[in-house]
PDB file of N, CA and C in Angstrom:
ATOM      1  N   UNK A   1       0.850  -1.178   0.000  1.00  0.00           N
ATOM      2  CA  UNK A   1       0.000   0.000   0.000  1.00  0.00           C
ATOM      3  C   UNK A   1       0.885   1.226   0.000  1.00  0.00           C
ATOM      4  N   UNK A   2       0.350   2.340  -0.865  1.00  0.00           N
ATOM      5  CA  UNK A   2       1.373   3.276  -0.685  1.00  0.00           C
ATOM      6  C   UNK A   2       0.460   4.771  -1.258  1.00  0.00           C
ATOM      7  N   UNK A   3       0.263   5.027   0.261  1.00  0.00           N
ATOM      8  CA  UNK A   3      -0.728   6.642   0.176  1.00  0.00           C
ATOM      9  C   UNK A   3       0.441   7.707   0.703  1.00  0.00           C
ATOM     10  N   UNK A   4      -0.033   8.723  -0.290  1.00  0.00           N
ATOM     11  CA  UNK A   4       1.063   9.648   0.629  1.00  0.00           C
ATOM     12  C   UNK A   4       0.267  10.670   1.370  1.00  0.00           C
ATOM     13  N   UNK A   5       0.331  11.360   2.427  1.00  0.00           N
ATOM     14  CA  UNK A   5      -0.174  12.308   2.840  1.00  0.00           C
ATOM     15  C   UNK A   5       0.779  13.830   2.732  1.00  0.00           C
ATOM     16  N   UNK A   6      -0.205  14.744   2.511  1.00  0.00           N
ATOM     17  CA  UNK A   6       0.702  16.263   2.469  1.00  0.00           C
ATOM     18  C   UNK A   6       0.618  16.359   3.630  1.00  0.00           C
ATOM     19  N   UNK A   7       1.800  17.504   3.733  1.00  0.00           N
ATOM     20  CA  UNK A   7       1.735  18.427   4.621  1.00  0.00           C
ATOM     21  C   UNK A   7       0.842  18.465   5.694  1.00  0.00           C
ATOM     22  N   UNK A   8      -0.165  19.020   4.757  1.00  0.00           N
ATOM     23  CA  UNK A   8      -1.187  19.550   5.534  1.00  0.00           C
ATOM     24  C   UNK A   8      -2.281  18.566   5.945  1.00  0.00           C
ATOM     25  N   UNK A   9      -2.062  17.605   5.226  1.00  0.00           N
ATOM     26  CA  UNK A   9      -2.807  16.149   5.633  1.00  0.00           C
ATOM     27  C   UNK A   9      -1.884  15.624   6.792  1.00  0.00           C
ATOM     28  N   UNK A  10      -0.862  15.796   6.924  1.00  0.00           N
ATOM     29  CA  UNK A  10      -0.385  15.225   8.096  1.00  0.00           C
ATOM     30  C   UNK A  10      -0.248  15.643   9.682  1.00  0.00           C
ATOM     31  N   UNK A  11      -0.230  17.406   9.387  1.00  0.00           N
ATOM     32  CA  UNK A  11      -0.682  18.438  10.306  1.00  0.00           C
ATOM     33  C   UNK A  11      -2.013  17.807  11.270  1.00  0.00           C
ATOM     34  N   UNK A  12      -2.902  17.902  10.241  1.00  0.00           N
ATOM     35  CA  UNK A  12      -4.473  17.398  10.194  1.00  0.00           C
ATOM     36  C   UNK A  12      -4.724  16.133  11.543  1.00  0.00           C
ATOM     37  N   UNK A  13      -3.839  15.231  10.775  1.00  0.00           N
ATOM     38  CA  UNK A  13      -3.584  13.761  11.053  1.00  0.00           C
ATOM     39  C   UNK A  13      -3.352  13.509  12.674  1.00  0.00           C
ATOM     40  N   UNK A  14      -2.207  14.848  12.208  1.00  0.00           N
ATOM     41  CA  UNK A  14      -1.566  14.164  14.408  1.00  0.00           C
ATOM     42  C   UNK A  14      -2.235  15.177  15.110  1.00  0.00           C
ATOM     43  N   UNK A  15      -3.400  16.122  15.080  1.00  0.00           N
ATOM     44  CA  UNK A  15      -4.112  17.034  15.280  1.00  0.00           C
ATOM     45  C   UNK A  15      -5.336  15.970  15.896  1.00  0.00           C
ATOM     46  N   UNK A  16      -6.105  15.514  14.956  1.00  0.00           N
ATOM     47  CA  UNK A  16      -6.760  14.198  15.108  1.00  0.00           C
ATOM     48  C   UNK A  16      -6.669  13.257  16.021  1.00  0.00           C
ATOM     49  N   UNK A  17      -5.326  12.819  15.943  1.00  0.00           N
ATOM     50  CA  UNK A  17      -4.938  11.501  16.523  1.00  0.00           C
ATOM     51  C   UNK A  17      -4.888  12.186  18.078  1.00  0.00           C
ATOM     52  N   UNK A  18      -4.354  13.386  18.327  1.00  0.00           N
ATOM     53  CA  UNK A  18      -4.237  13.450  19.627  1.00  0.00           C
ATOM     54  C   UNK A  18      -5.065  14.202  20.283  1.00  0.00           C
ATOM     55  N   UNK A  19      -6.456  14.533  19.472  1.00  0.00           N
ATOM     56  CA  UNK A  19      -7.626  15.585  20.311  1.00  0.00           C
ATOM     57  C   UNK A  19      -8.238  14.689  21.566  1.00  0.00           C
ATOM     58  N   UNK A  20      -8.847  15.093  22.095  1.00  0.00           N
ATOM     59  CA  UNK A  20      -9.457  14.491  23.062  1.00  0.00           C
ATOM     60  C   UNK A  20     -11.099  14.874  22.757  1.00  0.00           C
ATOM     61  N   UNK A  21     -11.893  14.061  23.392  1.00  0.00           N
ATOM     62  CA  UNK A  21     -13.556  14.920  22.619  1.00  0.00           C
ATOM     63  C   UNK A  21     -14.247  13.703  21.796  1.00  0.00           C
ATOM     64  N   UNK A  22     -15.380  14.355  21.521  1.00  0.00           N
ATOM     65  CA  UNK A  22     -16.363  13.582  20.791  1.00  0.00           C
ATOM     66  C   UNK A  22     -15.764  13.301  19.515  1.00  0.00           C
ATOM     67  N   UNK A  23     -15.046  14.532  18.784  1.00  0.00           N
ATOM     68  CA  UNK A  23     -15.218  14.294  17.748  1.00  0.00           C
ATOM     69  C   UNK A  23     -13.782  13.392  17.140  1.00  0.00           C
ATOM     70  N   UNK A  24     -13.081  12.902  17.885  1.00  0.00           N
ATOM     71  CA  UNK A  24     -12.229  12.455  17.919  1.00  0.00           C
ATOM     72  C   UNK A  24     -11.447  11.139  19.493  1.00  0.00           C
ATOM     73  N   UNK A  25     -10.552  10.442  19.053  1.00  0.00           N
ATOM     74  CA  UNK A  25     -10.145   9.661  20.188  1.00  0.00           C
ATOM     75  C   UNK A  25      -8.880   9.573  20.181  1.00  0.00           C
ATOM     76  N   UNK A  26      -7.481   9.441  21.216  1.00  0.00           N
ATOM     77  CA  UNK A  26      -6.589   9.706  20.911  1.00  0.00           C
ATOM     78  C   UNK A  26      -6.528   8.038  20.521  1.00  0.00           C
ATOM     79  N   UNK A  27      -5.051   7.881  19.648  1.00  0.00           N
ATOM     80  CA  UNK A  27      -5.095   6.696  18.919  1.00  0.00           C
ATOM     81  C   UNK A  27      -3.921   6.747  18.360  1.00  0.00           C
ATOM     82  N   UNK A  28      -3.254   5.386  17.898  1.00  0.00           N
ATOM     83  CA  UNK A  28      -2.052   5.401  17.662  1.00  0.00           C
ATOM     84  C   UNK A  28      -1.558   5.621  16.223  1.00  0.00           C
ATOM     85  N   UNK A  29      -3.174   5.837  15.338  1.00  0.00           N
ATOM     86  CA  UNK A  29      -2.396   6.526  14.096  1.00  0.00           C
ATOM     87  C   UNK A  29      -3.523   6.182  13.142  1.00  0.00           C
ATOM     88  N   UNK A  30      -3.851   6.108  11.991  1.00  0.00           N
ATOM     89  CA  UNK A  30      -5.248   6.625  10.871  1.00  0.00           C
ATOM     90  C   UNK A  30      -5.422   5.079  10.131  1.00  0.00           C
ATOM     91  N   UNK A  31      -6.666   4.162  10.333  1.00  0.00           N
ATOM     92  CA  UNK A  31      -6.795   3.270   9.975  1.00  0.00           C
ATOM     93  C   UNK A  31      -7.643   3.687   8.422  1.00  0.00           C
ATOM     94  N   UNK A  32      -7.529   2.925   7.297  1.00  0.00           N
ATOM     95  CA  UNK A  32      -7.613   3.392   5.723  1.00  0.00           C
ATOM     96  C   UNK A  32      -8.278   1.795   5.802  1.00  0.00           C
ATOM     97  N   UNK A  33      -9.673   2.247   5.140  1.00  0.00           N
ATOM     98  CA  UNK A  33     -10.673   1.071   4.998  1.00  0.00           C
ATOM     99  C   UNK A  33     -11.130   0.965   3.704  1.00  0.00           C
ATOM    100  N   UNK A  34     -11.950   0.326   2.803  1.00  0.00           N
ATOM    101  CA  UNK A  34     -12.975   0.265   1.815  1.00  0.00           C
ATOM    102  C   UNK A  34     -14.630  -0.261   2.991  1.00  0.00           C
ATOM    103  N   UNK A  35     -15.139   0.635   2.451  1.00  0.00           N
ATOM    104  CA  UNK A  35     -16.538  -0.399   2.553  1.00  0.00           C
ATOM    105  C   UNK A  35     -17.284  -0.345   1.440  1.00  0.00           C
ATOM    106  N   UNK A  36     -17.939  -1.509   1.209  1.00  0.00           N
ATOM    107  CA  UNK A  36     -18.833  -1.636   0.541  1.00  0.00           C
ATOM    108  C   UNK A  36     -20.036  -0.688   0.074  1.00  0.00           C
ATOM    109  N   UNK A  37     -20.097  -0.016  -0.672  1.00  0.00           N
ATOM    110  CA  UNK A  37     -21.740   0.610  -1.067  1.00  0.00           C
ATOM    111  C   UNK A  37     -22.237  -0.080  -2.176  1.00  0.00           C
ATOM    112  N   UNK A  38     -22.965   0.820  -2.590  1.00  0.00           N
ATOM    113  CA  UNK A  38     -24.527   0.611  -3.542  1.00  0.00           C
ATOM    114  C   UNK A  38     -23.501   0.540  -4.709  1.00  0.00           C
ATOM    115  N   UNK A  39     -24.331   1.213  -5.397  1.00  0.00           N
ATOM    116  CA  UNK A  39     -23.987   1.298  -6.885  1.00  0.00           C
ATOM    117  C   UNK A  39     -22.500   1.249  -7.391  1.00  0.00           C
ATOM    118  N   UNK A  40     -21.900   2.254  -6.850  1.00  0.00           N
ATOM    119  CA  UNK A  40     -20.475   2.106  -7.081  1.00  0.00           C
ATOM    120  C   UNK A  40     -19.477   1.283  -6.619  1.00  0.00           C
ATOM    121  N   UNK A  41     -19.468   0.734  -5.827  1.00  0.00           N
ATOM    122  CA  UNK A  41     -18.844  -0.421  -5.269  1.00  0.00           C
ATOM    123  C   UNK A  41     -17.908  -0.190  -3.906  1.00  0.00           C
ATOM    124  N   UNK A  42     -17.233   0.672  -3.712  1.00  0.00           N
ATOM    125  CA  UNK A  42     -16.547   1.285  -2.789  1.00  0.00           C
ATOM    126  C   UNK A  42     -16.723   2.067  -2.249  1.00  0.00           C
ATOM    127  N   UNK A  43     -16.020   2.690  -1.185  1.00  0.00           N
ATOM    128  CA  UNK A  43     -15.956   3.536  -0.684  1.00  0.00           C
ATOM    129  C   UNK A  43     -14.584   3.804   0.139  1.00  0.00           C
ATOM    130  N   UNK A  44     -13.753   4.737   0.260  1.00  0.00           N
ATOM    131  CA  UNK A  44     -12.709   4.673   1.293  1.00  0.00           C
ATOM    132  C   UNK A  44     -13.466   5.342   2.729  1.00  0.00           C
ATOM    133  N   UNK A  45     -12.592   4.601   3.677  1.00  0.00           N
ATOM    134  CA  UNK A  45     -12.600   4.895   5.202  1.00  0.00           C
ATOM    135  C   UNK A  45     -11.605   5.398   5.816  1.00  0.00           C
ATOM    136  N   UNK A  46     -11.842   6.556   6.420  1.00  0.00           N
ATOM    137  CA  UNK A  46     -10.511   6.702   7.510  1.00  0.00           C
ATOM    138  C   UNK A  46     -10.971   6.624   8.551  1.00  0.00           C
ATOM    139  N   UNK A  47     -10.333   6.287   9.841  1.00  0.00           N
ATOM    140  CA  UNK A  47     -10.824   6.249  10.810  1.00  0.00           C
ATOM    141  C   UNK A  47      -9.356   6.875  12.038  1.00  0.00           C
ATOM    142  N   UNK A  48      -9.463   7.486  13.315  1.00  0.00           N
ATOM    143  CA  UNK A  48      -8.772   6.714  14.393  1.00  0.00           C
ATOM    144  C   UNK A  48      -8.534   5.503  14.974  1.00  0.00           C
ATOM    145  N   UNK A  49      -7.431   4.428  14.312  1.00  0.00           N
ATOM    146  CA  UNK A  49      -6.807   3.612  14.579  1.00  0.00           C
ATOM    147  C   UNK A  49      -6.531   3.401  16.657  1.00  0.00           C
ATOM    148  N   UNK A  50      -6.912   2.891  17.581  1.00  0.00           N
ATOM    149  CA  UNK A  50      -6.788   2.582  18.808  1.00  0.00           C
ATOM    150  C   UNK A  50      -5.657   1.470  19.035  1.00  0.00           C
ATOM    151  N   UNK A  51      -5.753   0.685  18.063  1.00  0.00           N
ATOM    152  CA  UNK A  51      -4.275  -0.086  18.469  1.00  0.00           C
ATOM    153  C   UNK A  51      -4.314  -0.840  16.522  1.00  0.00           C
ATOM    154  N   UNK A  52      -3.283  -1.538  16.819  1.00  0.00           N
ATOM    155  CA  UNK A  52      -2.728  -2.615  15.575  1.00  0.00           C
ATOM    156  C   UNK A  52      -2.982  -3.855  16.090  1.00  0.00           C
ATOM    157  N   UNK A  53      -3.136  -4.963  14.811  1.00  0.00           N
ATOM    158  CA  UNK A  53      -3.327  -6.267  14.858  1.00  0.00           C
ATOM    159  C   UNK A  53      -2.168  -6.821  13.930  1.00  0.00           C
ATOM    160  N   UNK A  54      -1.966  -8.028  14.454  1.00  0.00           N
ATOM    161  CA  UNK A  54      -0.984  -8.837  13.456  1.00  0.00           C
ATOM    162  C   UNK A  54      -1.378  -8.823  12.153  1.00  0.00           C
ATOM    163  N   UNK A  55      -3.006  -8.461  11.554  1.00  0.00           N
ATOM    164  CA  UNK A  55      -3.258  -8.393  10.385  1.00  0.00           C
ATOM    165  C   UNK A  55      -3.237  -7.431   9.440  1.00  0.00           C
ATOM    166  N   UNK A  56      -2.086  -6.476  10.312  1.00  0.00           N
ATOM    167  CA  UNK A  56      -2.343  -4.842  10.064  1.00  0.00           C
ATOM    168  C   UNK A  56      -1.116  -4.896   8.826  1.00  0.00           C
ATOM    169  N   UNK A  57      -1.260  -4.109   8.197  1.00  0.00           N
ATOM    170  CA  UNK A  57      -0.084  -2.933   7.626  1.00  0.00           C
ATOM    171  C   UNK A  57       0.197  -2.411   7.709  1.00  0.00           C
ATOM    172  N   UNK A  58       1.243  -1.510   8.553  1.00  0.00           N
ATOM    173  CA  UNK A  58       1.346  -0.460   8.698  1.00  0.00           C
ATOM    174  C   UNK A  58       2.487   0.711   8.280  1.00  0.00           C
ATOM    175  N   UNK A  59       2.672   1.752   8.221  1.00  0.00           N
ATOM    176  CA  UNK A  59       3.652   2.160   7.340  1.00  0.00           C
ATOM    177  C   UNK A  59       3.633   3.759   8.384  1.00  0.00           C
ATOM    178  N   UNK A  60       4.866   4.475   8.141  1.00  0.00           N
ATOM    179  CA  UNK A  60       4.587   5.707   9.024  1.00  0.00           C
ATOM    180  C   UNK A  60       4.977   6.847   7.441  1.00  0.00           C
ATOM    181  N   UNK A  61       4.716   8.095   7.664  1.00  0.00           N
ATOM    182  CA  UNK A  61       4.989   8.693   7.326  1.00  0.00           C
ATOM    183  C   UNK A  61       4.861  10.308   7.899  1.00  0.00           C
ATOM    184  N   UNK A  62       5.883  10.870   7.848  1.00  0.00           N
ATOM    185  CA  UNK A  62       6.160  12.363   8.988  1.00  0.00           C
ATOM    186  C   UNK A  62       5.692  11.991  10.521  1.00  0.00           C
ATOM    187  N   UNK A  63       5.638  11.045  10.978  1.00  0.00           N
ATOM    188  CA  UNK A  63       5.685  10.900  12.026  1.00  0.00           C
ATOM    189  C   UNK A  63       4.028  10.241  12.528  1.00  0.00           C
ATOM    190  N   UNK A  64       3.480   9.839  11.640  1.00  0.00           N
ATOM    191  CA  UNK A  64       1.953   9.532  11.414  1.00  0.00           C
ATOM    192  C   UNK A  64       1.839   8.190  10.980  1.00  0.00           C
ATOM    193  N   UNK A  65       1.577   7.040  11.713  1.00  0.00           N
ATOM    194  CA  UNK A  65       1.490   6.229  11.549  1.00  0.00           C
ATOM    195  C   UNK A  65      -0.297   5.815  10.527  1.00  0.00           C
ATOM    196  N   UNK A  66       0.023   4.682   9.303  1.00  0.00           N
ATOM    197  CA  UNK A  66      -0.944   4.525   8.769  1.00  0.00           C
ATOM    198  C   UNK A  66      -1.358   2.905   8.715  1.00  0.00           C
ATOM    199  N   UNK A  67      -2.514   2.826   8.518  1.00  0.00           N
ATOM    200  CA  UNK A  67      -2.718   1.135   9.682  1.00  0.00           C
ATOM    201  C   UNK A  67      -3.976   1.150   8.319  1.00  0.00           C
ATOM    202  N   UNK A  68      -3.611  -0.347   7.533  1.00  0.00           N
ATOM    203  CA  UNK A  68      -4.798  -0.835   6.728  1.00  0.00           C
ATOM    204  C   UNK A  68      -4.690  -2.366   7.134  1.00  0.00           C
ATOM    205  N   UNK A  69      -5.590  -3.329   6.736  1.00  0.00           N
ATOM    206  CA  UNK A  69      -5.935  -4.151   6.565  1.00  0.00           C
ATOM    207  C   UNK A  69      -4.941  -5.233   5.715  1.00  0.00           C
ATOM    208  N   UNK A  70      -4.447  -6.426   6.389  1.00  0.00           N
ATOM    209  CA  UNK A  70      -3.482  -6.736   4.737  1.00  0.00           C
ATOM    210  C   UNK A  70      -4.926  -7.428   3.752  1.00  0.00           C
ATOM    211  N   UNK A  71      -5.749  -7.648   3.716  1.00  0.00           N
ATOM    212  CA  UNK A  71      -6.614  -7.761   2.576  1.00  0.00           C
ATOM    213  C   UNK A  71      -6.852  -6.308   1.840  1.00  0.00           C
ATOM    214  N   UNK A  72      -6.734  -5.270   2.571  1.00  0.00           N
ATOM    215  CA  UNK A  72      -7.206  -4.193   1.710  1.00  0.00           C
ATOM    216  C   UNK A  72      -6.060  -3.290   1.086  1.00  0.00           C
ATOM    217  N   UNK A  73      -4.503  -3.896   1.345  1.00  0.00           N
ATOM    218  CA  UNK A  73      -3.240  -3.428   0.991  1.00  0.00           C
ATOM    219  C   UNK A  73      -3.407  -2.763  -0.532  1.00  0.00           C
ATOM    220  N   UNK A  74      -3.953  -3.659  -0.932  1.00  0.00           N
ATOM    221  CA  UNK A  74      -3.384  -2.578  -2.784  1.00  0.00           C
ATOM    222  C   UNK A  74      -4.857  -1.515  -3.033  1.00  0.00           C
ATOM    223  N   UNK A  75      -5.658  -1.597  -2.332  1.00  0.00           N
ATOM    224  CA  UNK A  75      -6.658  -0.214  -2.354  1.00  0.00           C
ATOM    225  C   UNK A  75      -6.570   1.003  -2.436  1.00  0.00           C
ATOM    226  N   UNK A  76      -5.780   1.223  -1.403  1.00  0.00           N
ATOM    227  CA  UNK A  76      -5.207   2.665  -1.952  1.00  0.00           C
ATOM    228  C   UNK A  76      -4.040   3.063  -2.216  1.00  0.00           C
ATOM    229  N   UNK A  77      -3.340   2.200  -3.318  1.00  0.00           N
ATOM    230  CA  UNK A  77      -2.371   2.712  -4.108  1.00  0.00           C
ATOM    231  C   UNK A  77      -2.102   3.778  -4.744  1.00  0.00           C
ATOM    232  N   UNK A  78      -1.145   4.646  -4.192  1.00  0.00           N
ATOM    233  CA  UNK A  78      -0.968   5.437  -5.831  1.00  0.00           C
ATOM    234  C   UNK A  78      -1.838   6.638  -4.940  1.00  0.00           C
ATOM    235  N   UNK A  79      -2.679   6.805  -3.835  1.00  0.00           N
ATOM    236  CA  UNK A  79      -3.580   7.490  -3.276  1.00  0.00           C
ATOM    237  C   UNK A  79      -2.561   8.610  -2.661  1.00  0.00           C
ATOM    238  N   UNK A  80      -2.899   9.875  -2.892  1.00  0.00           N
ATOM    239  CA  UNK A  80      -2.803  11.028  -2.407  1.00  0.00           C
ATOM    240  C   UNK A  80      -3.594  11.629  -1.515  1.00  0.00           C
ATOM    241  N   UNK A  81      -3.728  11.444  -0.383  1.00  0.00           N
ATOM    242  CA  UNK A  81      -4.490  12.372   0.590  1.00  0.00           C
ATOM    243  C   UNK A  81      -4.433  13.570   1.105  1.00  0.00           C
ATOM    244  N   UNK A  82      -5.569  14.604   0.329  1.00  0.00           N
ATOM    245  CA  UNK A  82      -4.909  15.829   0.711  1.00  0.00           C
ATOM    246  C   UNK A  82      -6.366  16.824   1.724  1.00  0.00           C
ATOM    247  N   UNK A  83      -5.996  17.685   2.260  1.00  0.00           N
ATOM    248  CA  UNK A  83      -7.112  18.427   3.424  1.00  0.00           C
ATOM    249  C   UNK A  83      -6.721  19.708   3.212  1.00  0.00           C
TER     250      UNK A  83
END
């Protein structure tokens, strides 16, 4: 898997990861999902990541750890995440 995040996506990221609050949980770094929809078939997920599993992937970048699925590894290839 290989997403890159900017800058300012990564700002974002450890902003996120370490709020406290509803709208957020602190967490050890940004879990990257697909789910299923309707018509189009996909969807990406981000979430706050709370811990890792042996089934994880994980990769850091600027200091931001990124946590997918190894079934969902080649999903977001090539993916640019920007905020």
């Amino acid at each position: 898997m290989a997403v890159v995040l900017t800058e300012n996506a990564l700002k974002r990221a450890r902003a996120f990861i370490g709020s406290p609050g509803p709208a957020a949980a602190a967490g050890v770094g940004l879990r990257i999902g697909i789910r299923r929809t309707g018509c189009s078939g996909m969807a990406y997920v981000v979430s706050v990541a709370e811990s890792t599993t042996p089934e994880d992937v994980v990769f850091e970048q600027g200091g931001v750890q990124v946590i997918a699925d190894r079934e969902e590894r080649g999903v977001g290839d090539g993916s640019d995440a920007r905020c």
